[in-house]
N, C-alpha and C. Protein backbone atom coordinates (compact mmCIF):
# COMPACT_ATOMS: atom_id res chain seq x y z
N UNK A 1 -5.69 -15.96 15.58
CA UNK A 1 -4.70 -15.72 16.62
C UNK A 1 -3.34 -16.28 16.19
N UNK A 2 -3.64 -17.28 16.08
CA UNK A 2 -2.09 -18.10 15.20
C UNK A 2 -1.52 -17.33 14.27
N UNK A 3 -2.30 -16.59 13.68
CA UNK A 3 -1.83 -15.69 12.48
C UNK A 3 -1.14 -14.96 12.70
N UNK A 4 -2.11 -14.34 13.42
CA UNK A 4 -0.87 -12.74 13.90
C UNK A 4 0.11 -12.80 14.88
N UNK A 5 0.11 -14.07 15.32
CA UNK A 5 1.31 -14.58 16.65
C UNK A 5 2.68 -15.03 15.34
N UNK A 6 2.43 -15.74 14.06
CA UNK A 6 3.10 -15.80 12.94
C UNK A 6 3.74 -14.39 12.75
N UNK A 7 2.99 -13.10 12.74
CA UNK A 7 3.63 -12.47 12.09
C UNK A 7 4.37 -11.50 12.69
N UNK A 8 3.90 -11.16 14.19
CA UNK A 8 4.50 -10.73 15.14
C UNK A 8 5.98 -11.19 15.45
N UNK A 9 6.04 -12.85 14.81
CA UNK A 9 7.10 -13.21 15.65
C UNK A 9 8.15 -13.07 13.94
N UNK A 10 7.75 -13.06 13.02
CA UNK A 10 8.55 -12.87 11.63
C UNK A 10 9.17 -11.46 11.71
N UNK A 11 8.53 -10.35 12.44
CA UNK A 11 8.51 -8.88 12.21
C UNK A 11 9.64 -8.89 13.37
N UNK A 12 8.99 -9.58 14.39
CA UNK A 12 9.99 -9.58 15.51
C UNK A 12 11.35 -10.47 15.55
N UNK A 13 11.37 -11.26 14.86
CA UNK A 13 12.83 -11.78 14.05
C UNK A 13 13.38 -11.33 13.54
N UNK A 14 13.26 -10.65 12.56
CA UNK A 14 14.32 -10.02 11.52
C UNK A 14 14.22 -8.48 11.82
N UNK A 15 12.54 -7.70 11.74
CA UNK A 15 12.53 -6.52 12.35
C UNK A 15 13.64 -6.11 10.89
N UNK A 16 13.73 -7.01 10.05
CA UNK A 16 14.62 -5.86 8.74
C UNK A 16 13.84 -5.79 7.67
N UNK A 17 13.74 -4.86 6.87
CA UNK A 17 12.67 -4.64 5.60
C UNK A 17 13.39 -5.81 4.49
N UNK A 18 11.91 -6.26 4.13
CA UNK A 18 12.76 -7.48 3.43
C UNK A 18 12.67 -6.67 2.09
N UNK A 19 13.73 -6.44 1.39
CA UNK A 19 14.10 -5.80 0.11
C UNK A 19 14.98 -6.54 -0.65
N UNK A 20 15.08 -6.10 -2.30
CA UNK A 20 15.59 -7.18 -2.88
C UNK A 20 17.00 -6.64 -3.05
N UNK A 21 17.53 -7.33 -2.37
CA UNK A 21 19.10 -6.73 -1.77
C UNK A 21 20.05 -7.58 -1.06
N UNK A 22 20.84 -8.15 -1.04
CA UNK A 22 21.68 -8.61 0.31
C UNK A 22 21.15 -8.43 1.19
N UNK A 23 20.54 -9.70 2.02
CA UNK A 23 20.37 -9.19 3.58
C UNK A 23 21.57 -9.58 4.22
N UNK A 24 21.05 -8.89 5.55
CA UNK A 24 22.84 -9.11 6.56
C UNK A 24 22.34 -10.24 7.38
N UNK A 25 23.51 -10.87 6.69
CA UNK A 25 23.71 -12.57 7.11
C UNK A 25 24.15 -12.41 8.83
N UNK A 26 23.39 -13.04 9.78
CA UNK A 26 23.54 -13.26 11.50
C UNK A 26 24.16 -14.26 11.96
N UNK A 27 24.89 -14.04 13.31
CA UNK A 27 25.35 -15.50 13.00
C UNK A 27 24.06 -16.48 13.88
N UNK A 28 24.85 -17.86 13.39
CA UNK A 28 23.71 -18.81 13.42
C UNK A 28 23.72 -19.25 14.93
N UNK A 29 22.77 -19.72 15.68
CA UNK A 29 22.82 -19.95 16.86
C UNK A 29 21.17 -19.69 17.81
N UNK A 30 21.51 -19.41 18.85
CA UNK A 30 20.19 -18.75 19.45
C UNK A 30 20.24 -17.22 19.54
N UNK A 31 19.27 -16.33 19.49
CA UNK A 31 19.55 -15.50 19.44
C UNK A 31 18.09 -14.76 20.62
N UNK A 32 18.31 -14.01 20.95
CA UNK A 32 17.50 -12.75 22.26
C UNK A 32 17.10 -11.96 21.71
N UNK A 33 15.51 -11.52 21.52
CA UNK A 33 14.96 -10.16 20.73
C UNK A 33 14.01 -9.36 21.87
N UNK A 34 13.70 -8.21 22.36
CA UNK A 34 13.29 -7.76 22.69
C UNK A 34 12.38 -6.90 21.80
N UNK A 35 11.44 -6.29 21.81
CA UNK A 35 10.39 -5.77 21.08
C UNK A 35 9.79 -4.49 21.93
N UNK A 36 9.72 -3.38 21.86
CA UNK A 36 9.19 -2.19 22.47
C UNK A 36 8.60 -1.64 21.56
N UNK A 37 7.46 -1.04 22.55
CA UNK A 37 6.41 -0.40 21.43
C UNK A 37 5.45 0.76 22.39
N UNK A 38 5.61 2.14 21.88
CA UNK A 38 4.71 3.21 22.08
C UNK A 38 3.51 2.35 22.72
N UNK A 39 2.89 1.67 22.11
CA UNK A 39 1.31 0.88 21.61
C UNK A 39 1.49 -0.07 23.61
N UNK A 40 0.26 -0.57 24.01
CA UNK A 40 -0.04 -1.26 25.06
C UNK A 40 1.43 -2.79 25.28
N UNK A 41 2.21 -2.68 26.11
CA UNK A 41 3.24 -3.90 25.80
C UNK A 41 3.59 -3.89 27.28
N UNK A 42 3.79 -5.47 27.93
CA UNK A 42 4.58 -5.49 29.08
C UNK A 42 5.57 -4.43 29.59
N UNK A 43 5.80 -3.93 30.53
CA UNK A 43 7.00 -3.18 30.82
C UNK A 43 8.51 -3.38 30.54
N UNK A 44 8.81 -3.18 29.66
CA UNK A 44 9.85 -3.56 29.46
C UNK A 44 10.48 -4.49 27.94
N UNK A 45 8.67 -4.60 27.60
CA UNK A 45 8.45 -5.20 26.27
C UNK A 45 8.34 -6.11 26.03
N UNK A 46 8.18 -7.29 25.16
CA UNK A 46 8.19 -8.44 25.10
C UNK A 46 9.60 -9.00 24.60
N UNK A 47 9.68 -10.58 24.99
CA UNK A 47 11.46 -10.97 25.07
C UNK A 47 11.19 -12.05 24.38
N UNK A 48 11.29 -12.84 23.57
CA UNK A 48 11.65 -14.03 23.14
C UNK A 48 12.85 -14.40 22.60
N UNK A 49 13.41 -16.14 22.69
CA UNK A 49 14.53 -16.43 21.69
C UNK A 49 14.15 -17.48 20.79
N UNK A 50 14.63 -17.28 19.83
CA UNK A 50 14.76 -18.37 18.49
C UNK A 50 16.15 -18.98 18.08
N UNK A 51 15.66 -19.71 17.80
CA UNK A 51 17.15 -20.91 17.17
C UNK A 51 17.27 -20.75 16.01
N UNK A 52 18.37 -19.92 15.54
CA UNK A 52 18.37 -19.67 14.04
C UNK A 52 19.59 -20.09 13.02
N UNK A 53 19.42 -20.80 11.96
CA UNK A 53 20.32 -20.70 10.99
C UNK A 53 20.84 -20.31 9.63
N UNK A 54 21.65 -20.37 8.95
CA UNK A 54 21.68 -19.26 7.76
C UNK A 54 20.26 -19.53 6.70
N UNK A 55 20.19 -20.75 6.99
CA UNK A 55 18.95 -21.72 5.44
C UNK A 55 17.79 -20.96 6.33
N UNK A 56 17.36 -21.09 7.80
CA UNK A 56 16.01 -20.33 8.03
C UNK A 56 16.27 -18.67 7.98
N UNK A 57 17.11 -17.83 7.82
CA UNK A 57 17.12 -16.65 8.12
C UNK A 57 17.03 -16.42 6.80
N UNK A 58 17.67 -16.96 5.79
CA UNK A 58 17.23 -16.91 4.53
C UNK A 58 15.65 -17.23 4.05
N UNK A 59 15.81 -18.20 4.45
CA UNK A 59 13.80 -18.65 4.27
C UNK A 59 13.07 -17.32 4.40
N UNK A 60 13.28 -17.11 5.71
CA UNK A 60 12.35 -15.85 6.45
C UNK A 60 12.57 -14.45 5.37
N UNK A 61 13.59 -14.25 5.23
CA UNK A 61 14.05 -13.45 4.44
C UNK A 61 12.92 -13.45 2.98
N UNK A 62 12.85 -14.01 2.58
CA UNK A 62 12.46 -14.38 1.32
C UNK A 62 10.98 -14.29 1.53
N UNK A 63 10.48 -14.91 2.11
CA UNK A 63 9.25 -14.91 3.07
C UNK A 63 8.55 -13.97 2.93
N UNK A 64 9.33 -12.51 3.88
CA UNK A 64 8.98 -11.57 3.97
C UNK A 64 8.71 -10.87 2.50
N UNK A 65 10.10 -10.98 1.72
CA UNK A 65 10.20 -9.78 0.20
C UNK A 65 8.56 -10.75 0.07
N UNK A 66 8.28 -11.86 -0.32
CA UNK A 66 6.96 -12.26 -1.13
C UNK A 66 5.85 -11.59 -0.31
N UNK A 67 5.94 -11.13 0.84
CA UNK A 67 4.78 -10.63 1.53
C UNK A 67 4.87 -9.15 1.90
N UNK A 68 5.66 -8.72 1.52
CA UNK A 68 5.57 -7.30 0.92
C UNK A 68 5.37 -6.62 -0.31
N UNK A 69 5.53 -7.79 -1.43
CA UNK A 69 5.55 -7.02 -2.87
C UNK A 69 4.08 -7.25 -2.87
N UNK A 70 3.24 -7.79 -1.83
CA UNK A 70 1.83 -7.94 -2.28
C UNK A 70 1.43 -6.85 -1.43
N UNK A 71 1.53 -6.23 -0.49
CA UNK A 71 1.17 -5.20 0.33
C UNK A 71 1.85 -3.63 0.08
N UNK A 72 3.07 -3.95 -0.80
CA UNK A 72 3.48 -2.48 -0.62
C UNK A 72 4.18 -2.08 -1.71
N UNK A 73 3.32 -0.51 -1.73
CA UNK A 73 3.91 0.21 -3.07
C UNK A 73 4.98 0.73 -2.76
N UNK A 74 5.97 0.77 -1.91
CA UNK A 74 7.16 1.43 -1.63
C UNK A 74 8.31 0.62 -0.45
N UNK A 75 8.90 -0.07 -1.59
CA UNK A 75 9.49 -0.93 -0.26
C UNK A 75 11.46 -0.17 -0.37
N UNK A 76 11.69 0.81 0.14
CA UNK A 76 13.31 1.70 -0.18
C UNK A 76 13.92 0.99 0.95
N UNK A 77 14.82 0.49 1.27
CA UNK A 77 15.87 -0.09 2.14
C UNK A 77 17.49 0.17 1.75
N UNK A 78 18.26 0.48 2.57
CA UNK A 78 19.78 0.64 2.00
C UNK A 78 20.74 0.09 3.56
N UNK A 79 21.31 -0.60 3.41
CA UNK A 79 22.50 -1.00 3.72
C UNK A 79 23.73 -0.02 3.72
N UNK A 80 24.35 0.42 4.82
CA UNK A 80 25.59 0.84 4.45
C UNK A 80 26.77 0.78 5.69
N UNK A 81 27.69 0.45 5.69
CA UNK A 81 28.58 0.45 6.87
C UNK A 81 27.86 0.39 8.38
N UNK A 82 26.94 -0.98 8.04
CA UNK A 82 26.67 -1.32 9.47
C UNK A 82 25.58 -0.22 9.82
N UNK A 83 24.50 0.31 8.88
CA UNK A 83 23.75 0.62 9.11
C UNK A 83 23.02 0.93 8.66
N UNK A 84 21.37 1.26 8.53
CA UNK A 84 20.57 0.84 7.71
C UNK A 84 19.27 1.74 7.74
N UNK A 85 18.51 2.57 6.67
CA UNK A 85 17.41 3.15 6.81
C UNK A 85 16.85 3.01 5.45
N UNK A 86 15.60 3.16 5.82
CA UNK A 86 14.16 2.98 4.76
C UNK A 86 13.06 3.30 4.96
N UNK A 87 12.57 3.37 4.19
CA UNK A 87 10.94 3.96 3.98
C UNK A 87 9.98 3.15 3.53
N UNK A 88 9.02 2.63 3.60
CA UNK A 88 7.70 1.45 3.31
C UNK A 88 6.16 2.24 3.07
N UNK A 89 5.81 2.20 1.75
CA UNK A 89 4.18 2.14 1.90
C UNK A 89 3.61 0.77 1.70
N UNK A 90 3.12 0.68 2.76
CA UNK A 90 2.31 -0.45 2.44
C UNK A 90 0.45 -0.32 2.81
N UNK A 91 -0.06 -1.62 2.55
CA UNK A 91 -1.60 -1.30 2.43
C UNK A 91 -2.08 -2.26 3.48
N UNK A 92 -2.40 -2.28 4.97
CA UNK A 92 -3.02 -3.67 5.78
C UNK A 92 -4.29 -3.02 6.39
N UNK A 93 -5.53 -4.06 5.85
CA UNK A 93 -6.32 -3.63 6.29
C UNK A 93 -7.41 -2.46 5.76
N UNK A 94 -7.33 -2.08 4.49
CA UNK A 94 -7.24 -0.75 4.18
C UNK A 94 -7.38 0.53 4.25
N UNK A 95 -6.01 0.55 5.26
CA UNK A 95 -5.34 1.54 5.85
C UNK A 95 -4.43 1.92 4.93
N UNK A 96 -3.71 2.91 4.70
CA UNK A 96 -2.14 3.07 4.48
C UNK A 96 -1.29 3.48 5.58
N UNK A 97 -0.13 2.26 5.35
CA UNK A 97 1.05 2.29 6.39
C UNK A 97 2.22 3.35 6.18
N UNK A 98 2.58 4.14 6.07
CA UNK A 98 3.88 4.41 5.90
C UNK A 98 5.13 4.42 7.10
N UNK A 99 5.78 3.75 7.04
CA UNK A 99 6.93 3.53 7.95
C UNK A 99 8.32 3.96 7.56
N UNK A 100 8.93 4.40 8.40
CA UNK A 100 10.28 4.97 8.40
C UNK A 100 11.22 3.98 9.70
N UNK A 101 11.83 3.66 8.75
CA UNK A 101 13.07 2.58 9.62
C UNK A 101 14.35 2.89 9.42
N UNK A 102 14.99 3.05 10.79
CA UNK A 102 16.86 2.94 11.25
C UNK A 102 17.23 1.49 11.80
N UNK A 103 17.89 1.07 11.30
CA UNK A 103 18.87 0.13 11.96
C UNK A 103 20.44 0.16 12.39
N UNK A 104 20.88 -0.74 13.29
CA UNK A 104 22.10 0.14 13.51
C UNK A 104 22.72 -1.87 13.72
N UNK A 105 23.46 -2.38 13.12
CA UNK A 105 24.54 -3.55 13.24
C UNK A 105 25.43 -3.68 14.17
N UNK A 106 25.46 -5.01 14.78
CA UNK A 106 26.68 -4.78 15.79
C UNK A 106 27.51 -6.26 14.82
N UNK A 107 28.11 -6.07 13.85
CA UNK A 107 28.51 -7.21 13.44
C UNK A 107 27.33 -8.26 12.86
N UNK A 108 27.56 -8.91 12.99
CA UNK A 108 26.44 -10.09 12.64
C UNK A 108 26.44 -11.02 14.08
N UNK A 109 26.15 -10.04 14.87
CA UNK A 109 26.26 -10.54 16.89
C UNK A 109 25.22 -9.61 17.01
N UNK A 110 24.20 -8.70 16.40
CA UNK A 110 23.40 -7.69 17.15
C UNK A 110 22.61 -6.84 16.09
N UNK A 111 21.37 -6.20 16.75
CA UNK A 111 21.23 -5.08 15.70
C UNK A 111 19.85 -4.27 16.28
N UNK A 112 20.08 -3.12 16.53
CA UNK A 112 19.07 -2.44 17.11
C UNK A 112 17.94 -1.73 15.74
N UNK A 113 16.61 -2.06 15.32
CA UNK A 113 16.17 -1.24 14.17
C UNK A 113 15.12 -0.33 15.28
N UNK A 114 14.48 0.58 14.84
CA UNK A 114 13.64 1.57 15.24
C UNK A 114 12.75 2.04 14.20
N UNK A 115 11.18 1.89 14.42
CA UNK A 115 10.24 1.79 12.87
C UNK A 115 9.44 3.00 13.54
N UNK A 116 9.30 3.59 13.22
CA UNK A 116 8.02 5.14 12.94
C UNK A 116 7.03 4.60 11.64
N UNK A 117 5.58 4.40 12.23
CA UNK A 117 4.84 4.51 11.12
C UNK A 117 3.51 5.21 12.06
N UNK A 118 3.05 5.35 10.47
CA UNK A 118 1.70 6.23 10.65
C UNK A 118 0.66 5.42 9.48
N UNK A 119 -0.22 5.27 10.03
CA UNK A 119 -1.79 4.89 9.37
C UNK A 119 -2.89 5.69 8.90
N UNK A 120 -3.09 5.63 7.54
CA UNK A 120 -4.15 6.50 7.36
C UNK A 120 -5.29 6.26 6.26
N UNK A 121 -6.61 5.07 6.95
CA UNK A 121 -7.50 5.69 8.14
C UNK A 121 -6.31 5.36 9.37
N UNK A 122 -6.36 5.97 10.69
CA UNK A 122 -6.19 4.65 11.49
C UNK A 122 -6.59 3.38 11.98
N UNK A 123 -5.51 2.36 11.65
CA UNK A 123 -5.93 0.98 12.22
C UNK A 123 -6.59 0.79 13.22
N UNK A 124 -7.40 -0.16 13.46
CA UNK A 124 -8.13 -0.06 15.11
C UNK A 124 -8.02 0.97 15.54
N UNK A 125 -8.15 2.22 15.56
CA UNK A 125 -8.11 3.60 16.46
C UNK A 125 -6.27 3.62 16.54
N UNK A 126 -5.33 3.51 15.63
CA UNK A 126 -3.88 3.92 15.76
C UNK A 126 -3.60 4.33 14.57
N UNK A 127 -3.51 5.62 15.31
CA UNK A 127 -2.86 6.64 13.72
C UNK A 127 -1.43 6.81 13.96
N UNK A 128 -0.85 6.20 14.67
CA UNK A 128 0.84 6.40 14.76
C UNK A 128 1.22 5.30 15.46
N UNK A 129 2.69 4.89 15.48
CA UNK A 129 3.48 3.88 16.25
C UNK A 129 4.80 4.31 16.46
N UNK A 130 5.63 3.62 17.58
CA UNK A 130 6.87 3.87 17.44
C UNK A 130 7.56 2.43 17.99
N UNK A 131 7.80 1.88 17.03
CA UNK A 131 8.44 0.44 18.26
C UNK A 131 9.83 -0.18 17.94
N UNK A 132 10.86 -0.38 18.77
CA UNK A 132 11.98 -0.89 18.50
C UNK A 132 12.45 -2.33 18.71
N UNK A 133 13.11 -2.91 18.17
CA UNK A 133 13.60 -4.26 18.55
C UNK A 133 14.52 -4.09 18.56
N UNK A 134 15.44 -4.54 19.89
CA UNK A 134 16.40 -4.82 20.16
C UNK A 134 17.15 -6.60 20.03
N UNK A 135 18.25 -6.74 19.07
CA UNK A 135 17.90 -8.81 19.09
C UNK A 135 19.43 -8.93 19.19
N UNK A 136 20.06 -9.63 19.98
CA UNK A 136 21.92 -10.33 19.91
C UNK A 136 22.02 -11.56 20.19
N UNK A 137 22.95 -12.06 19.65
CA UNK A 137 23.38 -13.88 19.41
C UNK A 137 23.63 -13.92 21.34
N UNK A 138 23.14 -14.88 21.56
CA UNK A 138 23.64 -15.87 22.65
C UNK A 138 24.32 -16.96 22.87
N UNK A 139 24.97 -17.22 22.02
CA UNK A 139 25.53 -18.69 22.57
C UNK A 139 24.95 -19.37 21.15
N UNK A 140 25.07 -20.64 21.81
CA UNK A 140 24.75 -22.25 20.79
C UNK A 140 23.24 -22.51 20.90
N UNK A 141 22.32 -22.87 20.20
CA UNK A 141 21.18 -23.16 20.42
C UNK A 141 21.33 -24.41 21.54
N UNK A 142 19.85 -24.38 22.45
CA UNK A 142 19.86 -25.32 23.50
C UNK A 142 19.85 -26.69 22.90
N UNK A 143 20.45 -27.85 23.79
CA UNK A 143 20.14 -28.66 23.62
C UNK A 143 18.81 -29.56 23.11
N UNK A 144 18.31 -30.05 22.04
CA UNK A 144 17.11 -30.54 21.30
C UNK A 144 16.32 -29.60 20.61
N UNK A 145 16.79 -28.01 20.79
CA UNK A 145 16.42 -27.13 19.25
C UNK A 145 16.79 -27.04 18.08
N UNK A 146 15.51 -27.32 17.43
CA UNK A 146 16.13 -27.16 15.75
C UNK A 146 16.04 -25.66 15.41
N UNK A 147 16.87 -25.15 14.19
CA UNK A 147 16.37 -23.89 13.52
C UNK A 147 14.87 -23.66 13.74
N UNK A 148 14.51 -22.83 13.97
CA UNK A 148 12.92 -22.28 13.87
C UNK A 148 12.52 -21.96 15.08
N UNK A 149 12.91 -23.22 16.24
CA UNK A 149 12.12 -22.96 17.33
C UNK A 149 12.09 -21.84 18.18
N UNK A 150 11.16 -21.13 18.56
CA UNK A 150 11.23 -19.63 19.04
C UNK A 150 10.15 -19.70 20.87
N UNK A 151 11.40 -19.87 21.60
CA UNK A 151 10.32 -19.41 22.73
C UNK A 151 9.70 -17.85 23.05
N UNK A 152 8.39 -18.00 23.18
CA UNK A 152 7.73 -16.88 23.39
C UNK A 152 7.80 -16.15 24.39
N UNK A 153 7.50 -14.96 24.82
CA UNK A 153 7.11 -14.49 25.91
C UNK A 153 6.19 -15.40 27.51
N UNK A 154 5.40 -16.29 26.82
CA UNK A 154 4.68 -16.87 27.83
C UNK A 154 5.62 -18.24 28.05
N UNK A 155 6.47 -18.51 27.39
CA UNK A 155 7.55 -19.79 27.71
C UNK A 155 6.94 -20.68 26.34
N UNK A 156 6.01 -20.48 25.93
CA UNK A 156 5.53 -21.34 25.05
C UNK A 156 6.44 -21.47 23.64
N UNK A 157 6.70 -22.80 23.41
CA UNK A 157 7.54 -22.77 22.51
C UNK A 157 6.83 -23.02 21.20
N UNK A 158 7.03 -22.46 19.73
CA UNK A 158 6.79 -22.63 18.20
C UNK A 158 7.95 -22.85 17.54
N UNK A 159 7.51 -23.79 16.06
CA UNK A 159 8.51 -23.58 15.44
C UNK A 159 7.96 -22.96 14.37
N UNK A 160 8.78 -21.64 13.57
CA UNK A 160 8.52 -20.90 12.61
C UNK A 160 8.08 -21.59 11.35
N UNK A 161 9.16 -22.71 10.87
CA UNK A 161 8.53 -23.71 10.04
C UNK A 161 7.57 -23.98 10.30
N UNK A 162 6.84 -24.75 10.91
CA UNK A 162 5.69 -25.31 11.29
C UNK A 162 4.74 -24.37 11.00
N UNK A 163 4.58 -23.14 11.90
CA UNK A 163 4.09 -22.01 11.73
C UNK A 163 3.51 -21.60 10.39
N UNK A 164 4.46 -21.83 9.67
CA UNK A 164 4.21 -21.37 8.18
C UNK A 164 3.57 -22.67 7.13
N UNK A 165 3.53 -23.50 8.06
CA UNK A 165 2.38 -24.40 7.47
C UNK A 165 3.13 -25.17 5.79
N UNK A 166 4.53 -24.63 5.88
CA UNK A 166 5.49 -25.90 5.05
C UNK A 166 5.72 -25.06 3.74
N UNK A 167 5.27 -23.51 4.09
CA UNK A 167 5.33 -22.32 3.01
C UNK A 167 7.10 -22.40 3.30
N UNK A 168 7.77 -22.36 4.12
CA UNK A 168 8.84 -21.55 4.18
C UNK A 168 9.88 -23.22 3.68
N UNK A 169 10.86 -23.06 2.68
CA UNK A 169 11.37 -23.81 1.55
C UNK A 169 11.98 -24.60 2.79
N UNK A 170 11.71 -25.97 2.45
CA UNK A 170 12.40 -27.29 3.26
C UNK A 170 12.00 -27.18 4.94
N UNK A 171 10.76 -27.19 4.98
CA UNK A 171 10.17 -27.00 6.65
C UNK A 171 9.49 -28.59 6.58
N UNK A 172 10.04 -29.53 7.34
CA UNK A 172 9.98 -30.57 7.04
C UNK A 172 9.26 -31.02 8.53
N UNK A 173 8.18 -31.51 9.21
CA UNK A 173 8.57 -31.34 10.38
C UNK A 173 9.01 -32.44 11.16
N UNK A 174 10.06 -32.61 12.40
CA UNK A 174 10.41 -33.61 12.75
C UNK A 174 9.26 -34.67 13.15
N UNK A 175 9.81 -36.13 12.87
CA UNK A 175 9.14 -37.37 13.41
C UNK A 175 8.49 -37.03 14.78
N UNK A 176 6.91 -37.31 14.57
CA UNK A 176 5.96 -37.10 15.89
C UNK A 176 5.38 -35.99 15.98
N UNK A 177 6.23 -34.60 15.04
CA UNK A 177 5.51 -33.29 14.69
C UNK A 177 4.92 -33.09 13.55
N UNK A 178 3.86 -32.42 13.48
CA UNK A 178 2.88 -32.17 12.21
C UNK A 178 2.77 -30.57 12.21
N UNK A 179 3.23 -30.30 11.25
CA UNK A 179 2.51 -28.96 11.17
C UNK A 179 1.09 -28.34 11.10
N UNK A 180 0.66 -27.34 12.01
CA UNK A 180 -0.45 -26.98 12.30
C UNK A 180 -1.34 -26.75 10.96
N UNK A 181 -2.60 -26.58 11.31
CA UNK A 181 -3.37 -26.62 9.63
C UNK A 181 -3.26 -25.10 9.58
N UNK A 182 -3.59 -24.45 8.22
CA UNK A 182 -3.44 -23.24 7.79
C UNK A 182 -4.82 -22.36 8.59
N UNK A 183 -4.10 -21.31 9.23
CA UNK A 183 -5.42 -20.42 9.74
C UNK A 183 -6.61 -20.22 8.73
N UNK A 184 -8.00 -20.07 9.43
CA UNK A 184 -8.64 -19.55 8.65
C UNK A 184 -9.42 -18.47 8.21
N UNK A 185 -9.09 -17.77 6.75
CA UNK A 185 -9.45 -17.03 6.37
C UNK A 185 -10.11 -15.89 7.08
N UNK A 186 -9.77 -14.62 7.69
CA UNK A 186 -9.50 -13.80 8.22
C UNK A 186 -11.12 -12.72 7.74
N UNK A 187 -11.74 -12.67 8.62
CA UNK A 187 -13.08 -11.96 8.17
C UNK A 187 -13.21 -10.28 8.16
């Protein structure tokens, strides 16, 4: 469960194909993501915010390219005047993913992406998806958040560092916090 709450919330952070490219630098602060999806989701989708800065958006960044060059034979991404499309094969589960992604920039204050994929076998009984994230800067992170921390949908708060179990470069965790032990091995 921890696992896929990890990766839900990585996909749902950046929601950008991590490619080996310039990513578009956000600004740093707290930031609002919304998540919609074809697939079973609250009305209206799920909402969380995270406290983010350039060293974790980079982390994550990086993160991701290492966990895609192991899953996918086709990782195409392009950047151009504030806007952004690509194509992904990847392998989860063994299924094949192929996804088709738009993104659209509002500055480094916003960014709407939109992913089309299809599975084939289908995953759990899903041979198609369509889900968007919507994410924009809010303000200053709250008072006593560090980079990482991401409240969830249920109010429950994580920190992404932690999360990643001290994988993601300089996740140190504060005095009195321990990072959680590494999930296990996935049957």
């Amino acid at each position: 469960m921890r696992t896929r709450l990890f990766a839900l919330a990585c996909f749902s952070l950046l929601a950008l194909p991590a490619v080996a490219q310039e990513y578009p630098k956000l600004k740093p602060g707290l930031w609002q993501l919304t998540r919609s999806s074809d697939r079973a989701m609250p009305a209206g989708g799920m909402t969380m915010t995270i406290c983010m800065d350039e060293a974790l958006q980079k982390e994550m960044w990086d993160m991701g390219l290492g966990a895609m060059k192991g899953m996918c034979s086709k990782t195409d991404f392009h950047i151009s005047g504030g806007k952004g499309s690509g194509e992904f094969v990847c392998n989860m589960g063994g299924s094949a993913m192929h996804s088709k992604a738009s993104m659209v920039l509002n500055g480094d204050t916003g960014y709407r992406t939109e992913v089309d994929t299809t599975f084939d076998p289908p995953l759990n009984g899903m041979a198609k998806s369509h889900s968007t994230v919507e994410a924009h800067y809010s303000g200053a992170c709250k008072a006593g958040q560090r980079p990482g921390d991401m409240v969830l949908p249920n109010g429950q708060t994580m920190n992404m560092r932690d999360m990643a179990g001290g994988r993601i470069q300089g996740s140190v965790p504060p005095p009195g916090r321990t990072a959680p032990p590494a999930a296990p091995p996935q049957k």
